[in-house]
N, C-alpha and C. Protein backbone atom coordinates (compact mmCIF):
# COMPACT_ATOMS: atom_id res chain seq x y z
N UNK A 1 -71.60 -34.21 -133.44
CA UNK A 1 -71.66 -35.29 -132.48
C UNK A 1 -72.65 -36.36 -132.92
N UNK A 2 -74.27 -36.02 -133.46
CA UNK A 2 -74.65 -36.75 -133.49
C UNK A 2 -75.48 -36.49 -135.10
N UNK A 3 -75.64 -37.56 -136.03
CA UNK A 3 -75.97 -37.61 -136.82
C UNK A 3 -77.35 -37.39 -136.95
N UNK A 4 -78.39 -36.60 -137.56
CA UNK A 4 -79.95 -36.47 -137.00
C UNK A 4 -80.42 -35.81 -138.43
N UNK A 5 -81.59 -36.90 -139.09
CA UNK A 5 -81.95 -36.42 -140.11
C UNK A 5 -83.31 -35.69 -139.36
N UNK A 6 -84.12 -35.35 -140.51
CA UNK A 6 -85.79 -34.48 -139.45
C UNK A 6 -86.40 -35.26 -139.18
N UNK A 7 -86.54 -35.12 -137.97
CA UNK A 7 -87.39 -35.90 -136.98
C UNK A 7 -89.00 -35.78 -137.35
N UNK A 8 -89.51 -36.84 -137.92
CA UNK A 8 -90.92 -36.99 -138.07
C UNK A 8 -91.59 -37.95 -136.88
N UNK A 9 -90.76 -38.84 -135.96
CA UNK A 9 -91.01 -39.81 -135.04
C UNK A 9 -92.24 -38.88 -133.92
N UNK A 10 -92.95 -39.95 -133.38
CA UNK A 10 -93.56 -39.58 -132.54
C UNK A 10 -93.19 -39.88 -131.22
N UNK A 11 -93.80 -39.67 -129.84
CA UNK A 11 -93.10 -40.00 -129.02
C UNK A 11 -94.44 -40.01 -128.36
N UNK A 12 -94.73 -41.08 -127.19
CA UNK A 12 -95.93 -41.10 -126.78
C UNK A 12 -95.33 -41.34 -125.29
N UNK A 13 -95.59 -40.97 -124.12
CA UNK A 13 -95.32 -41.36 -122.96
C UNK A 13 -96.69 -42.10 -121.99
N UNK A 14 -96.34 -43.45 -121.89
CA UNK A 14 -98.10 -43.88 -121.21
C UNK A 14 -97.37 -44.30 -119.93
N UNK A 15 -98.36 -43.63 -118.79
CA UNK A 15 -97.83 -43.70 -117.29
C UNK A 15 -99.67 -45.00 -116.77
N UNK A 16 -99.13 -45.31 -116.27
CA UNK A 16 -100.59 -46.50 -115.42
C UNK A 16 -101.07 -45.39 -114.16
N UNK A 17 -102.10 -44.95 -113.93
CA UNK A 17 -101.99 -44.32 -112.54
C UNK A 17 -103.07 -43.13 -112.51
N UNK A 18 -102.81 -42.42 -112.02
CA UNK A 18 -104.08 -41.08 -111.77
C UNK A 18 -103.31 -40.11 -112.82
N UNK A 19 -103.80 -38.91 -112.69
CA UNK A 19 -103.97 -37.74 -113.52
C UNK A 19 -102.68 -36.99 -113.21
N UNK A 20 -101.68 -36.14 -113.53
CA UNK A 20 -100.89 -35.58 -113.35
C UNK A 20 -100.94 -35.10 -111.86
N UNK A 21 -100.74 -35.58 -110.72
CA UNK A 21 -100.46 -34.38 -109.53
C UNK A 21 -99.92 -32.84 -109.67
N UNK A 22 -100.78 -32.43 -108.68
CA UNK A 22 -100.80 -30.96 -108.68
C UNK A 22 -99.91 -30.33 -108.82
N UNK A 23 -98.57 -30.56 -108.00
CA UNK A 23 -97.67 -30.76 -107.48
C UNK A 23 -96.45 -30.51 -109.01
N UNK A 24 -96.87 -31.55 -109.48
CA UNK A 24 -95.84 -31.94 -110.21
C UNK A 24 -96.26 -31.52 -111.94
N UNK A 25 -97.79 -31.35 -111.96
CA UNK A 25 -98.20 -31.17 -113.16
C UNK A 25 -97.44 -29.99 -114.28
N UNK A 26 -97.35 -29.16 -113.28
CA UNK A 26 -97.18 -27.19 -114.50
C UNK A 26 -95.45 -27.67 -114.79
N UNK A 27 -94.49 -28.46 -114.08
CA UNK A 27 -92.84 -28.88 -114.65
C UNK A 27 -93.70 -30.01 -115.41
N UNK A 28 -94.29 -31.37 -115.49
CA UNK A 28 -94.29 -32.15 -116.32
C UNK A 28 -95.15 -31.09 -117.49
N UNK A 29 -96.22 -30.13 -117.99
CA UNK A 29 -96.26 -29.42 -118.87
C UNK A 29 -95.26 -28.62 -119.74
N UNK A 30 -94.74 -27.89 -118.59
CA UNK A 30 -93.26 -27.15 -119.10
C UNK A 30 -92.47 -27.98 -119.86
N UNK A 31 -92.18 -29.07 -119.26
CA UNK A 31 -91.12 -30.24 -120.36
C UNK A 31 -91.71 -30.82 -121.41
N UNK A 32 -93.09 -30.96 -121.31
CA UNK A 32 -93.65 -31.41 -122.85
C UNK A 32 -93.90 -29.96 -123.42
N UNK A 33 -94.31 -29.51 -123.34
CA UNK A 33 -94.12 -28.21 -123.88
C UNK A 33 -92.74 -27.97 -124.50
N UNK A 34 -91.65 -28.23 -124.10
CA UNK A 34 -90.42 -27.90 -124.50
C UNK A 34 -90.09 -29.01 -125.66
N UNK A 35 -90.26 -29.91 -125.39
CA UNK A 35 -90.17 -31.73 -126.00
C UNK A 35 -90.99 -31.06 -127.58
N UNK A 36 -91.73 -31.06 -127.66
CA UNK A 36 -92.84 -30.55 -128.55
C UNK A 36 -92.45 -29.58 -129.54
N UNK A 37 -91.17 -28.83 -129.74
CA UNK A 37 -90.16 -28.00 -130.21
C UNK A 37 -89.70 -29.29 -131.34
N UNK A 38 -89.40 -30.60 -130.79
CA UNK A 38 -88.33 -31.40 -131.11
C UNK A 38 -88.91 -32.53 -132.19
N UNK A 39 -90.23 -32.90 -131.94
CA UNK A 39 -90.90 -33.73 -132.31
C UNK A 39 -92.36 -34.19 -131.65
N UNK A 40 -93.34 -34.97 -132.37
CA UNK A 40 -94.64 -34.72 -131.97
C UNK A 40 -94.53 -35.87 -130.79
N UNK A 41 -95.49 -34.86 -129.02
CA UNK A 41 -95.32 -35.88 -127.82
C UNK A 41 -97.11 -35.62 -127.48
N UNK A 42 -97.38 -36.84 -127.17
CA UNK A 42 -98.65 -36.94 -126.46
C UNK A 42 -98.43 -38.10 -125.18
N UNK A 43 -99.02 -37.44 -124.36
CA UNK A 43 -98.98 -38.17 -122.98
C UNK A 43 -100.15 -39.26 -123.17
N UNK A 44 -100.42 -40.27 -122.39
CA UNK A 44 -101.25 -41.28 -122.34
C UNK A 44 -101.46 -41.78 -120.70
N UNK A 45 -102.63 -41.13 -119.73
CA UNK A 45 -102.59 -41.59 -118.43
C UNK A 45 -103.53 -42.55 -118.70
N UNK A 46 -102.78 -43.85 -118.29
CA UNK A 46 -103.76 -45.28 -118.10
C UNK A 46 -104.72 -45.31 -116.66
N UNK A 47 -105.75 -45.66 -116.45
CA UNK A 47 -106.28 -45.80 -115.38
C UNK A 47 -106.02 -46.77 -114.53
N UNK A 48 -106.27 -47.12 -113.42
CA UNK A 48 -106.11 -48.35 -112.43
C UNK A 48 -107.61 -48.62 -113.09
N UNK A 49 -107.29 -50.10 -113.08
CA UNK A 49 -108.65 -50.76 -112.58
C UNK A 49 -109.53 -50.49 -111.59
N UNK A 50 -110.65 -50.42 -112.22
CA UNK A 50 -112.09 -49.84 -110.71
C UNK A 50 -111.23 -50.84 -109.48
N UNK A 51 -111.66 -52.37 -110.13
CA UNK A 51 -111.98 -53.11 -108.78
C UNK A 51 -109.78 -53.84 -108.37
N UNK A 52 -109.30 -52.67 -108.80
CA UNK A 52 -107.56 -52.98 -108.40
C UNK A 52 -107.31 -53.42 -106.77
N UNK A 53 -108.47 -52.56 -106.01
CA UNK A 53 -107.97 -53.23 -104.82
C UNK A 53 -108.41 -54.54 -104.57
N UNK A 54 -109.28 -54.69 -105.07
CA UNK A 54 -109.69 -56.51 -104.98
C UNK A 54 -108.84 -57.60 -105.84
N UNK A 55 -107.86 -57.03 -106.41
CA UNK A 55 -107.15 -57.67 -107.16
C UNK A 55 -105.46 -58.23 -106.61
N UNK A 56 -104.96 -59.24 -106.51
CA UNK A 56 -103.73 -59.66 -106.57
C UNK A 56 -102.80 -58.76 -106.73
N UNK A 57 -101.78 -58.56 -106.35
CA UNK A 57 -100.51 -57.73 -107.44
C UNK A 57 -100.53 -58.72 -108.41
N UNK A 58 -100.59 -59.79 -108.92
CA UNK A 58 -100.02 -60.43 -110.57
C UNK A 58 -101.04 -60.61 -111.31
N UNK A 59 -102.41 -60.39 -110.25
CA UNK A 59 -103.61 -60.52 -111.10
C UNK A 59 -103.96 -58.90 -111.74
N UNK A 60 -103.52 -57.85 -111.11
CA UNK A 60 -103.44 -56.47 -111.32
C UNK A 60 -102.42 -56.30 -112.38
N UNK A 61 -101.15 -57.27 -111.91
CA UNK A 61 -100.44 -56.84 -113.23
C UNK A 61 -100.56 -57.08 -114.51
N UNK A 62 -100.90 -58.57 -114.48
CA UNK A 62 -101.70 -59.27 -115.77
C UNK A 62 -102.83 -58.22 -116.36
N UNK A 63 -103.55 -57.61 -115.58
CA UNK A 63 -104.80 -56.93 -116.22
C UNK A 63 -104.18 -55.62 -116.96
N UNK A 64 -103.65 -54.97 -116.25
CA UNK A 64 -103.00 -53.82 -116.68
C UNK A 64 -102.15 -53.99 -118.31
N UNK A 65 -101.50 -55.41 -117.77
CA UNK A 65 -100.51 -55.34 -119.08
C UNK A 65 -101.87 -55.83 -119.96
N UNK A 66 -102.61 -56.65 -119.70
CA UNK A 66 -103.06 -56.88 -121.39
C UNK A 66 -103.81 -55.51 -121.67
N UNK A 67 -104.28 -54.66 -120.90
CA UNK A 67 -104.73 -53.32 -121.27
C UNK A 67 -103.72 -52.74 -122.24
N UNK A 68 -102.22 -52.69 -122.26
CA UNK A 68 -101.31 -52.13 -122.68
C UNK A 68 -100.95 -52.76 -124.00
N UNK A 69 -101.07 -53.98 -123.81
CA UNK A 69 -100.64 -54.55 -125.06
C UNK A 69 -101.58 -54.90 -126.19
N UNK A 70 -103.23 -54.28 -125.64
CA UNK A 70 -104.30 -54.20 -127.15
C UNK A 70 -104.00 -53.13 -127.23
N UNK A 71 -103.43 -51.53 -126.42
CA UNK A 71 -103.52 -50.88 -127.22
C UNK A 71 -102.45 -50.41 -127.80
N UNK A 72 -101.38 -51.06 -127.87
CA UNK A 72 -99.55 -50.55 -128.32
C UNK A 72 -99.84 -51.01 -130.20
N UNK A 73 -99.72 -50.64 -130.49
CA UNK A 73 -99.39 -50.82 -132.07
C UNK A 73 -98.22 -52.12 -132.33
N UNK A 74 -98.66 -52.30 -133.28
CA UNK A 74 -97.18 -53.81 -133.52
C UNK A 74 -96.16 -52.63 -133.89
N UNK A 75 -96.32 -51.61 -134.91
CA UNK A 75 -95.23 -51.22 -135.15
C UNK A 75 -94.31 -50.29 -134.14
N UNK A 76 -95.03 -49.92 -133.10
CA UNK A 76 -94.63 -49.00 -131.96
C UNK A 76 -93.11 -49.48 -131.59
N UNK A 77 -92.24 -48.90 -131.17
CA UNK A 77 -91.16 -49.47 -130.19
C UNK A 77 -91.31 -49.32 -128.70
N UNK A 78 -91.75 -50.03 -127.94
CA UNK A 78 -91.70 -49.68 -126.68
C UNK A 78 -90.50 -49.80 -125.78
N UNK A 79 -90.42 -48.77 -125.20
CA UNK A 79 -89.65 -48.78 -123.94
C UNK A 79 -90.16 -48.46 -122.66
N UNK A 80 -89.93 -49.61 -121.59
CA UNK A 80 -90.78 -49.91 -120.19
C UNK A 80 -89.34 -49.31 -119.78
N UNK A 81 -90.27 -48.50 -118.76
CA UNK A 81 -89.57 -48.03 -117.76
C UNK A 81 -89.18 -49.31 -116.37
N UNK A 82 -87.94 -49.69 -116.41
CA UNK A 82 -88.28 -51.10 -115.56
C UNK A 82 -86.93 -51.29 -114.77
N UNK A 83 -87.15 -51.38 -113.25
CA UNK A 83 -85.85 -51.15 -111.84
C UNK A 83 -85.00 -52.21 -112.46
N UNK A 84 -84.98 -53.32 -113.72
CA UNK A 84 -84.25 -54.14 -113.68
C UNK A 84 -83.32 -53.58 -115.23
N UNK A 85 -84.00 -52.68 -115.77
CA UNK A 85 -83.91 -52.29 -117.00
C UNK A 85 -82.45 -51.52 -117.14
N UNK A 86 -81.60 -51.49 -118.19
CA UNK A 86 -80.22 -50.56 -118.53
C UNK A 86 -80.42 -49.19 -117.97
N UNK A 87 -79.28 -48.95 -117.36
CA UNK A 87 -79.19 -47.28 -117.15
C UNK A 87 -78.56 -47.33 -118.10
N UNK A 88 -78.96 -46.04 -118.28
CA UNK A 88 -78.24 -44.35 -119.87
C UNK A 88 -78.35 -43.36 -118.74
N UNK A 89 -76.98 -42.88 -119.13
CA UNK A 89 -76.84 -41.33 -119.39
C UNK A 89 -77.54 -40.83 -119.74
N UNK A 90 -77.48 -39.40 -119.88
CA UNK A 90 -78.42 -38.25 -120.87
C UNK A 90 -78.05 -38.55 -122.19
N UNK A 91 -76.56 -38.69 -122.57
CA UNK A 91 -75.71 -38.77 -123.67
C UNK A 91 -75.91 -40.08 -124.81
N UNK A 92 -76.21 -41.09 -123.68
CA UNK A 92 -76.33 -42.37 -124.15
C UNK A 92 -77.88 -42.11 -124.54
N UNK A 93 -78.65 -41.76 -124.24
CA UNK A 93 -80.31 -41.20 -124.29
C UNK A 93 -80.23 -40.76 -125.28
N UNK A 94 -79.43 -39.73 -125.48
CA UNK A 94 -79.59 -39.03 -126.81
C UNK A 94 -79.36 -39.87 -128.00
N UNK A 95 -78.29 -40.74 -128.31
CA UNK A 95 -77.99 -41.58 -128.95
C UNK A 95 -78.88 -42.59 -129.08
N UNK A 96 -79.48 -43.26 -128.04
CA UNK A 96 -80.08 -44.22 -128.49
C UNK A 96 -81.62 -43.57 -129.53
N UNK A 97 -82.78 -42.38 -129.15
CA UNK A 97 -83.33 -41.63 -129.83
C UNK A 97 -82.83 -41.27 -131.21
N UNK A 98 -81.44 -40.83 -131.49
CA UNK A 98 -81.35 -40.87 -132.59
C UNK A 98 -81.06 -41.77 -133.66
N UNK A 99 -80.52 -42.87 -132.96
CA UNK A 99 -80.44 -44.37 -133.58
C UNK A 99 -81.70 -44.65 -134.00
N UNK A 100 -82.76 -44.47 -133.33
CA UNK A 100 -84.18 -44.87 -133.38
C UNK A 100 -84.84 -44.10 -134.66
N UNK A 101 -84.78 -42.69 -134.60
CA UNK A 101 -84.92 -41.89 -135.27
C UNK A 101 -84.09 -42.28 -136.73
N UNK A 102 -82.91 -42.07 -136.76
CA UNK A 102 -82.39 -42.10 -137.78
C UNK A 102 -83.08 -43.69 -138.91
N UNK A 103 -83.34 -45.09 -137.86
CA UNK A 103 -83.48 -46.00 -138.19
C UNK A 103 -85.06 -46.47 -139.09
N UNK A 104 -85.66 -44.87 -138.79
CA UNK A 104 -87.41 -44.56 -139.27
C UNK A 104 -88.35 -45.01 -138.92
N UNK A 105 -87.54 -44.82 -137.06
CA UNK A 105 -89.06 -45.28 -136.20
C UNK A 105 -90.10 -44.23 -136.10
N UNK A 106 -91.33 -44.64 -136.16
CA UNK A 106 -92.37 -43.62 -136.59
C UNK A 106 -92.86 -43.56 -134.93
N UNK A 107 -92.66 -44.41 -134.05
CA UNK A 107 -93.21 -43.80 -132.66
C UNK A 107 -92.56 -44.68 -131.71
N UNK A 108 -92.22 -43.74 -130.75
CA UNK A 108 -91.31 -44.71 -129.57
C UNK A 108 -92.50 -44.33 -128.53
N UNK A 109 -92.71 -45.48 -127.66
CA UNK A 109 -93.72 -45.32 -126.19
C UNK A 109 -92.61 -45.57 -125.38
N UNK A 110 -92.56 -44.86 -124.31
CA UNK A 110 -91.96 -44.68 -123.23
C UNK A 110 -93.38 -45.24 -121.98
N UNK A 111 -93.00 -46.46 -121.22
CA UNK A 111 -93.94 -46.66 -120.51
C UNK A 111 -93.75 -46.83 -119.08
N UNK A 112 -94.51 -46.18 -117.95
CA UNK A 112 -94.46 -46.29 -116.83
C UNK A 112 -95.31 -47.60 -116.26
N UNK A 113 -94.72 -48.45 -115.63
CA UNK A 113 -96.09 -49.30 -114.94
C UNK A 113 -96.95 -48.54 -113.88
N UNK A 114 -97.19 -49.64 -113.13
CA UNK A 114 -98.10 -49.29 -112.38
C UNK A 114 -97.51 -49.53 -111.17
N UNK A 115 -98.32 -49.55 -110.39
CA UNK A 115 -97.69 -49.53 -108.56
C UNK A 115 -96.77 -50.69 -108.47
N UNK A 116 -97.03 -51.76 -109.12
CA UNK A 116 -96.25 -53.28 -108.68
C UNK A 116 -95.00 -53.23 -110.13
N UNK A 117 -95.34 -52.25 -111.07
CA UNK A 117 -94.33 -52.92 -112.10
C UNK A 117 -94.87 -53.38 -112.94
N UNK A 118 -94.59 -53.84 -114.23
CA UNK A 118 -94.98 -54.14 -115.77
C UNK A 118 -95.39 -55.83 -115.47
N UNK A 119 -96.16 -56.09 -116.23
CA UNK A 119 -96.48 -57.70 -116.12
C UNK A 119 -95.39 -57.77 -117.22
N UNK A 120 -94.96 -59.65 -117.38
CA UNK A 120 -94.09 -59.94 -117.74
C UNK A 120 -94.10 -60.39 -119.09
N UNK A 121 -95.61 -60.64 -119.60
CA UNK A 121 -96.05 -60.13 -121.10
C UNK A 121 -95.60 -59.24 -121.89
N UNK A 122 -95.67 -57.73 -121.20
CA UNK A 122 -95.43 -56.28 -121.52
C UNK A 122 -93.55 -56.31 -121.60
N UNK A 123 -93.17 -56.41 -120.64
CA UNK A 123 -91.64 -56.53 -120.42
C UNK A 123 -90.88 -57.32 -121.80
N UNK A 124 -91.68 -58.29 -121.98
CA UNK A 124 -91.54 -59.73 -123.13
C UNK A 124 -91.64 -58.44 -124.82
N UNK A 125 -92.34 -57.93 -124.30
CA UNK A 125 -93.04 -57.38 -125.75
C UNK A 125 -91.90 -55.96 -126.00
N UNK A 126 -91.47 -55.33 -125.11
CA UNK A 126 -90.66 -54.50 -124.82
C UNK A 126 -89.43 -54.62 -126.14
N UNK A 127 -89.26 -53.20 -126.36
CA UNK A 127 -87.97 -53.41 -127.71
C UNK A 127 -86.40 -52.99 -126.82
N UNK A 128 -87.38 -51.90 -125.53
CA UNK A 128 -85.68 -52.18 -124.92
C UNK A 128 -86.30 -51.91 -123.46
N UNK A 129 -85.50 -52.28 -122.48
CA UNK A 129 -86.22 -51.99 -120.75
C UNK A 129 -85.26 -50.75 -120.27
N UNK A 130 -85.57 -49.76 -119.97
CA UNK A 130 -84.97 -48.70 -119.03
C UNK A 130 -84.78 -48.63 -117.71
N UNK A 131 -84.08 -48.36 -117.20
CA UNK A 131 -84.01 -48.01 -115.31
C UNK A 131 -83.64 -47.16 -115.22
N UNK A 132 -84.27 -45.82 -114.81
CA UNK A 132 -83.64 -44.25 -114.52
C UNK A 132 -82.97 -44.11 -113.36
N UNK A 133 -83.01 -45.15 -112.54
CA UNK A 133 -81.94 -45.36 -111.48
C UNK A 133 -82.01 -46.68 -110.61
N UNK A 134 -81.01 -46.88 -109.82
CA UNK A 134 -81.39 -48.16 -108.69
C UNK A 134 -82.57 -47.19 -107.47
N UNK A 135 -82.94 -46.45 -107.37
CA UNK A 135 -83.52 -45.59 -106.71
C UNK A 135 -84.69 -45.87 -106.80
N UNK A 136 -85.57 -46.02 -106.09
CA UNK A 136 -86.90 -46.30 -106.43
C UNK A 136 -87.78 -44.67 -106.03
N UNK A 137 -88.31 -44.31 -107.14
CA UNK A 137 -89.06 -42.82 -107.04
C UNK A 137 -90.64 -42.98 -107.18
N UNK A 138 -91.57 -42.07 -106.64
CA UNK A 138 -92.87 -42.33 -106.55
C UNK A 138 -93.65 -42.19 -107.97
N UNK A 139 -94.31 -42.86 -108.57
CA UNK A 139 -94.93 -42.54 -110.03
C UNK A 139 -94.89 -40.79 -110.90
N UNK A 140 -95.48 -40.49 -109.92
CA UNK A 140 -95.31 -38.74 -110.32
C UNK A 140 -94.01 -38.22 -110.60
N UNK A 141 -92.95 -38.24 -109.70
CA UNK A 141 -91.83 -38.07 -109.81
C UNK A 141 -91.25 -38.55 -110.74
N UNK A 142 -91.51 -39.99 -111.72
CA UNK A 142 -90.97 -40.37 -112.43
C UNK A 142 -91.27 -39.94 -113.90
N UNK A 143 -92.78 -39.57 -113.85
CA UNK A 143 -93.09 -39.05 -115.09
C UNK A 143 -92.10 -37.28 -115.27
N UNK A 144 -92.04 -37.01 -114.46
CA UNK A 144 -91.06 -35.66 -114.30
C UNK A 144 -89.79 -35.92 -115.33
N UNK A 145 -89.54 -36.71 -114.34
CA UNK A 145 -88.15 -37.39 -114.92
C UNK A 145 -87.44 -37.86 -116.43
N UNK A 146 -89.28 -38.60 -116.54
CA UNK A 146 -88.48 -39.20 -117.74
C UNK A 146 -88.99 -37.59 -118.73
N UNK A 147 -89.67 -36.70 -118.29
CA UNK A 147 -90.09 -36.01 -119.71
C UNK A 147 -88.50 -34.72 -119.55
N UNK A 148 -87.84 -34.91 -118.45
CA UNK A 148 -86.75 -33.48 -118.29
C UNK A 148 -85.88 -34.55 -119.01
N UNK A 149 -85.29 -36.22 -118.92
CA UNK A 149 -84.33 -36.74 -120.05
C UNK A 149 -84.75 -36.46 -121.21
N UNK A 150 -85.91 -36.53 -121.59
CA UNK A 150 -85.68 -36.61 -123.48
C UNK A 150 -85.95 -35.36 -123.61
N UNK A 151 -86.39 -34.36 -122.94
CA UNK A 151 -86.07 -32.89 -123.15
C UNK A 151 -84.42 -32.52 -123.39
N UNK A 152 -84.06 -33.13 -122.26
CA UNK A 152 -82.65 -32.78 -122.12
C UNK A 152 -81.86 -33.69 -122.98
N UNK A 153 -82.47 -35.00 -124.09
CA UNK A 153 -81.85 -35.72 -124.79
C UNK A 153 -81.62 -35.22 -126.30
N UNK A 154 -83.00 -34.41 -126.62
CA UNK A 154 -82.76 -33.40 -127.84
C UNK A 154 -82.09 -32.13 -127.62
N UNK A 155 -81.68 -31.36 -126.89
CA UNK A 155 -81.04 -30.67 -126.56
C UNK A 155 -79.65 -30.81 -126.74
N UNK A 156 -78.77 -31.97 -126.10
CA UNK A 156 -78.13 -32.97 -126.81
C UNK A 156 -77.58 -33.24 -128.22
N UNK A 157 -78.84 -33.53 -128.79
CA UNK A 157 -79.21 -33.77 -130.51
C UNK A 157 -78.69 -32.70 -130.90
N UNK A 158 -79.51 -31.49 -130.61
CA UNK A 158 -79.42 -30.18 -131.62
C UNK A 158 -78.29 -29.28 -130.55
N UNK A 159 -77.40 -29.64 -129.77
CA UNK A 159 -76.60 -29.16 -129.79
C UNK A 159 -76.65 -28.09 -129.09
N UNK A 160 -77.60 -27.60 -128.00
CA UNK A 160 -78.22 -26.94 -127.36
C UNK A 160 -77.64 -26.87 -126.10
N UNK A 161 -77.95 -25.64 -125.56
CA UNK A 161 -76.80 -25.35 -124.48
C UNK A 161 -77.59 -25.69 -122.90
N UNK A 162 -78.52 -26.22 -123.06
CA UNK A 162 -79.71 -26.75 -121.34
C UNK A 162 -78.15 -28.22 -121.05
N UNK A 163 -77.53 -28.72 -121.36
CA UNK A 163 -77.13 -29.91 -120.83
C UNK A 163 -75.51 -29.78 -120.43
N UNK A 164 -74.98 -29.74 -119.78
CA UNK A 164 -73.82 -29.61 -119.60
C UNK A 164 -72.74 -30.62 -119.08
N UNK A 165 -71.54 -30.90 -119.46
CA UNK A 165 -71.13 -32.28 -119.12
C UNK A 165 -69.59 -31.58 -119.17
């Protein structure tokens, strides 16, 4: 199905926000844990700004994104997680990773904003925008989410029996 030389790519997931919830932490472990089989994943929790509540939403977003964009690499590919962004499938997920992969991307960021959404810098800088649904889900929940797709996108890859269609 899908063409896949060895995966040396990295995969970095950076969420804006607090620390893994309790709640949700030991499944978002379990899935990087599993991810981590496939290719090298390190999480990245960005902080809010101390003084965020004294801040604007565009003045919060502006701050956040230039936080994001000294520390993204030029060569990075980013993908913002963004409500305006393409839905994929699992299938189409898988494909696009291995396009990426195959193409000798050395690290894809997968990025969550923050409470208001990506400033429009970050979005600008973006190599592709995602939307995991028209659904709007709470930050935690989403980091879930996106780490059970690309779990479930190499699975996919290697042909693995977790995905069923």
């Amino acid at each position: 199905m899908f063409v896949f030389f060895v995966d040396i790519m990295k995969i970095e997931f950076w969420s804006i926000g607090k620390q893994h919830d309790a709640g949700i932490k030991s499944a978002v472990e379990e899935y990087t844990k599993r991810i981590r089989k496939y290719c090298q994943l390190q999480w990245q929790i960005i902080p809010v700004p101390k003084n965020a509540a004294m801040l604007s939403e565009n003045d919060l977003k502006r701050l956040e994104g230039k936080m994001i964009l000294e520390w993204l690499d030029k060569d990075s590919t980013l993908i913002a997680l963004d409500e305006y962004g393409k839905e994929l499938d699992s299938i189409e997920l898988a494909g696009f990773i291995t396009k990426k992969t195959n193409m000798g991307c050395k690290k894809l960021v997968f990025l969550i904003g923050g409470a208001f959404g990506l400033d429009e810098q970050v979005l600008q800088r973006a190599d592709f925008k995602w939307s995991l649904s028209k659904l709007t889900f709470p930050h935690q929940l989403v980091r879930l989410l996106l780490a059970e797709q690309v779990y479930r996108a190499y699975t996919i890859i290697k042909n693995e029996k977790y995905h069923h269609k």
